[in-house]
Protein backbone atom coordinates (compact mmCIF):
# COMPACT_ATOMS: atom_id res chain seq x y z
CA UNK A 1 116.09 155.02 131.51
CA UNK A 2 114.75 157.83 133.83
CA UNK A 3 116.05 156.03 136.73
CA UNK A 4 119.17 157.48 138.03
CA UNK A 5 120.27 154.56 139.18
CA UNK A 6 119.87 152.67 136.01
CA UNK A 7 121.61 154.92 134.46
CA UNK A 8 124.74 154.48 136.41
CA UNK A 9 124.33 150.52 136.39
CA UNK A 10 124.30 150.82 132.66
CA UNK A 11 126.69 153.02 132.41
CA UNK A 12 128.95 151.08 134.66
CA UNK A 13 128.35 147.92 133.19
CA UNK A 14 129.49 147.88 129.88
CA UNK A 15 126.94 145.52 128.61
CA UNK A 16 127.75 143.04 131.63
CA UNK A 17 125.51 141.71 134.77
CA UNK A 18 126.69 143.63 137.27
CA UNK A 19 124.52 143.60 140.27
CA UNK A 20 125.03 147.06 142.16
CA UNK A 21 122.19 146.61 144.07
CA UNK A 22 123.31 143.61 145.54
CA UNK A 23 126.33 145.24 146.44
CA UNK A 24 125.03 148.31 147.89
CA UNK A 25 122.61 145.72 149.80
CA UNK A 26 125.63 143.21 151.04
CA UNK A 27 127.81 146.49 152.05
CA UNK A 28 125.16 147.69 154.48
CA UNK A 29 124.64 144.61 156.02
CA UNK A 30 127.93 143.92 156.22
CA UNK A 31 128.37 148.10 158.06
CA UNK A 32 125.29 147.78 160.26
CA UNK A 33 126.59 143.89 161.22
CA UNK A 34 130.16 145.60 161.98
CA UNK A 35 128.15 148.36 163.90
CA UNK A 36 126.42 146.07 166.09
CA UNK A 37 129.86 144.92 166.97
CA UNK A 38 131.52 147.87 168.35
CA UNK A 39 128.45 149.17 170.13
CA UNK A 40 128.28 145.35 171.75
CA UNK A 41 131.75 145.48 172.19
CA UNK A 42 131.49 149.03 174.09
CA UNK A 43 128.13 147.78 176.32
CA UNK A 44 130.50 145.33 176.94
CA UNK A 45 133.28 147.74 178.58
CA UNK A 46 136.01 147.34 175.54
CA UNK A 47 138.13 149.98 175.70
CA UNK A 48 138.77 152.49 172.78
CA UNK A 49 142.38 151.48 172.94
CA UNK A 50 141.43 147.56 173.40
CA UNK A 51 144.68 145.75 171.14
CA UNK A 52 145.08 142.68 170.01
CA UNK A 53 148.27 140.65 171.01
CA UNK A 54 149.90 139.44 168.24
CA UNK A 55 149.48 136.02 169.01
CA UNK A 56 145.81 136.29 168.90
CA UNK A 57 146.36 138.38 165.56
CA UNK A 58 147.94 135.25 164.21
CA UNK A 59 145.38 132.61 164.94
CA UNK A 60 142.89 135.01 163.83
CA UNK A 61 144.53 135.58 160.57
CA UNK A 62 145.09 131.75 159.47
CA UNK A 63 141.39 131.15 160.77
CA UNK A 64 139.86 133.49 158.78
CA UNK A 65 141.87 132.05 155.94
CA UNK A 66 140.56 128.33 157.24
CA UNK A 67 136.84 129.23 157.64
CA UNK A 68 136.62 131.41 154.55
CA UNK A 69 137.98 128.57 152.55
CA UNK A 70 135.59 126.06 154.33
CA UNK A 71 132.86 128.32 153.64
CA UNK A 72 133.65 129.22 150.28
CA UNK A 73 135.32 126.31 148.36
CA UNK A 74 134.70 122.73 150.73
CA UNK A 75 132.48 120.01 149.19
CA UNK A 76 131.01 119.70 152.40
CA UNK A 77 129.70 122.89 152.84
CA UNK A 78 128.14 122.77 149.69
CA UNK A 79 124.55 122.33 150.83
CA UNK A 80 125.26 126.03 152.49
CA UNK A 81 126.07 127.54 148.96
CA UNK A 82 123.52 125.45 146.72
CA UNK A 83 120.57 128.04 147.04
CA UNK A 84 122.71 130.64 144.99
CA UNK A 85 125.30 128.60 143.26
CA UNK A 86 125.86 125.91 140.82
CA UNK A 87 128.20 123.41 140.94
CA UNK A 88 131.16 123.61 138.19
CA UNK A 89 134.05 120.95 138.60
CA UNK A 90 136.30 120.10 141.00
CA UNK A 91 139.03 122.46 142.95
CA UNK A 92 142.05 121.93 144.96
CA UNK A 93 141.64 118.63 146.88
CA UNK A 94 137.93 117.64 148.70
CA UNK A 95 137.26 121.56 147.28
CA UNK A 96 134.60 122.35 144.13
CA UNK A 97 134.33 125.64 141.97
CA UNK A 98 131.07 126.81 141.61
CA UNK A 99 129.35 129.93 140.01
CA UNK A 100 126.14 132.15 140.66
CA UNK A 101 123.41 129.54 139.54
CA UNK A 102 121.74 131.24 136.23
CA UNK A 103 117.99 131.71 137.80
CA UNK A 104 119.07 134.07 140.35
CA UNK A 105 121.07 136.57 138.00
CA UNK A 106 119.14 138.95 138.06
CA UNK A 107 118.24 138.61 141.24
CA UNK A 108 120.78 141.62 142.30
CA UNK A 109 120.47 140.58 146.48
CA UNK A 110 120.88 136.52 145.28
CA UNK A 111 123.04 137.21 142.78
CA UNK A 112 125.51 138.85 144.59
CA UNK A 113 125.13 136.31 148.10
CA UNK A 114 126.47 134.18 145.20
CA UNK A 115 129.29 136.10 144.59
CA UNK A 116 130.36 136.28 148.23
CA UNK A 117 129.28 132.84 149.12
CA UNK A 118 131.65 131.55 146.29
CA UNK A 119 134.64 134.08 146.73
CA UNK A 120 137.33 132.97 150.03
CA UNK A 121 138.81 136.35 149.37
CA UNK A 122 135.51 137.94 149.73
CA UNK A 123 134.24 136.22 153.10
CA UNK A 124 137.78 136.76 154.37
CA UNK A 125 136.47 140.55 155.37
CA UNK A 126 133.03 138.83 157.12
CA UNK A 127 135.13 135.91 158.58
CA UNK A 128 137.54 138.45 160.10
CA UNK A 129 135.14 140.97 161.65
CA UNK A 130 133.79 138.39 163.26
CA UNK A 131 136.52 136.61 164.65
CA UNK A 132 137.68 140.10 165.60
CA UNK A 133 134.39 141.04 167.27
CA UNK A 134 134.08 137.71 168.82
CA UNK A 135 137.77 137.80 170.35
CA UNK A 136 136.52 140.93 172.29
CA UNK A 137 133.14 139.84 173.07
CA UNK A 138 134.00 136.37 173.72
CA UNK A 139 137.70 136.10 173.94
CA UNK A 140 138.11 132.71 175.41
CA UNK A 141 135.45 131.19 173.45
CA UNK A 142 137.04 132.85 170.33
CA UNK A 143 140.58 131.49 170.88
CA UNK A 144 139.10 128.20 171.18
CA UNK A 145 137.35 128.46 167.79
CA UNK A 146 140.60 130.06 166.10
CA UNK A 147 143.15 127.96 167.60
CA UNK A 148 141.20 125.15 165.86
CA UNK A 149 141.10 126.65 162.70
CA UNK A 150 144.69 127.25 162.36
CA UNK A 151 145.26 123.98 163.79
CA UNK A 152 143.15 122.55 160.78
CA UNK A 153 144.89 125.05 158.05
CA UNK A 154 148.34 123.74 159.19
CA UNK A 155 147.27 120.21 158.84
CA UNK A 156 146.14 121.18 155.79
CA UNK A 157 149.33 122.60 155.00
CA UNK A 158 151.48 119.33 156.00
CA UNK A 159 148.92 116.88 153.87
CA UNK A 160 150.14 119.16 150.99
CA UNK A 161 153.81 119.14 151.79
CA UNK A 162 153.34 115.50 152.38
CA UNK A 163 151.64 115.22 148.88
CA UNK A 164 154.59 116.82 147.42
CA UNK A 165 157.16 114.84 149.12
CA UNK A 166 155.31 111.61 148.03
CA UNK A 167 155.11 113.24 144.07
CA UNK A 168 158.75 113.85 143.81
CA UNK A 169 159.49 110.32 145.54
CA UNK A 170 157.47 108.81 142.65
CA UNK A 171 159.62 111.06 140.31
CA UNK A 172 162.73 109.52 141.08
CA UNK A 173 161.78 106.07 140.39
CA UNK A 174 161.98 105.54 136.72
């Protein structure tokens, strides 16, 4: 193990696949694709002191919940996912679990797209730079994409309520 950084993956590991790699890989893309936002967002004449209004703050918040879940966790989006992933059982309603699909484990790039692919939590910090970066590169454009979104998650939100209200209906008939 004359490799340096071997040595700190094993030591780090405890015995366990962790791909640091990977996550030294996904973390630059991830800085260089924020990077390429603020110097597109300066060409573009953004001021330093550019703010968000709350409002937008809010639709941007419950999208980036909506479209990290889509990406993440929907059945439909599945097809998106299926190059890293395997399918495990079923989630929360017209959602699946999956994990990292075993040929690409040590894969340490594949491996951990898998992770992030999988993870709503973890796309949530993509999703959001994004939105962010598109609300002051495209802000009209932007509130049109987010407005759906949080138009979708509070549907969402009312088919569950409804769900419940229909479950403790049931519950009093007996």
């Amino acid at each position: 193990m004359d490799n340096p950084a071997q040595h700190v993956q094993h030591r780090y590991a405890h015995g366990e696949h962790r791909p640091l790699g990977g996550y030294v890989a996904t973390g630059l893309t991830y800085a260089v694709a924020a990077g390429g936002l603020l110097i597109a967002g300066k060409r573009k004449g953004a001021a330093a002191e550019t703010r968000i209004s709350a409002s937008d703050l809010a639709l941007i918040t419950v999208a980036t919940h909506r479209l990290a879940r889509t990406l993440a966790k929907d059945a439909v989006t599945s097809p998106l996912r299926a190059p890293v992933t395997r399918y495990r059982e079923t989630g929360m309603p017209s959602e699946v679990n999956e994990e990292v699909a075993p040929e690409v484990k040590d894969r340490p790039l594949l491996h951990t797209i898998g992770e992030l692919v999988t993870c709503p939590f973890c796309l949530g910090q993509w999703v959001a730079t994004g939105l962010v970066g598109g609300h002051v590169l495209a802000p009209t454009l932007t509130r049109l994409v987010t407005s759906t979104l949080t138009a979708v998650a509070g549907a969402d939100a009312l088919q569950f309520a409804y769900s419940a209200l229909q479950r403790l209906e049931g519950s009093d008939e007996g």
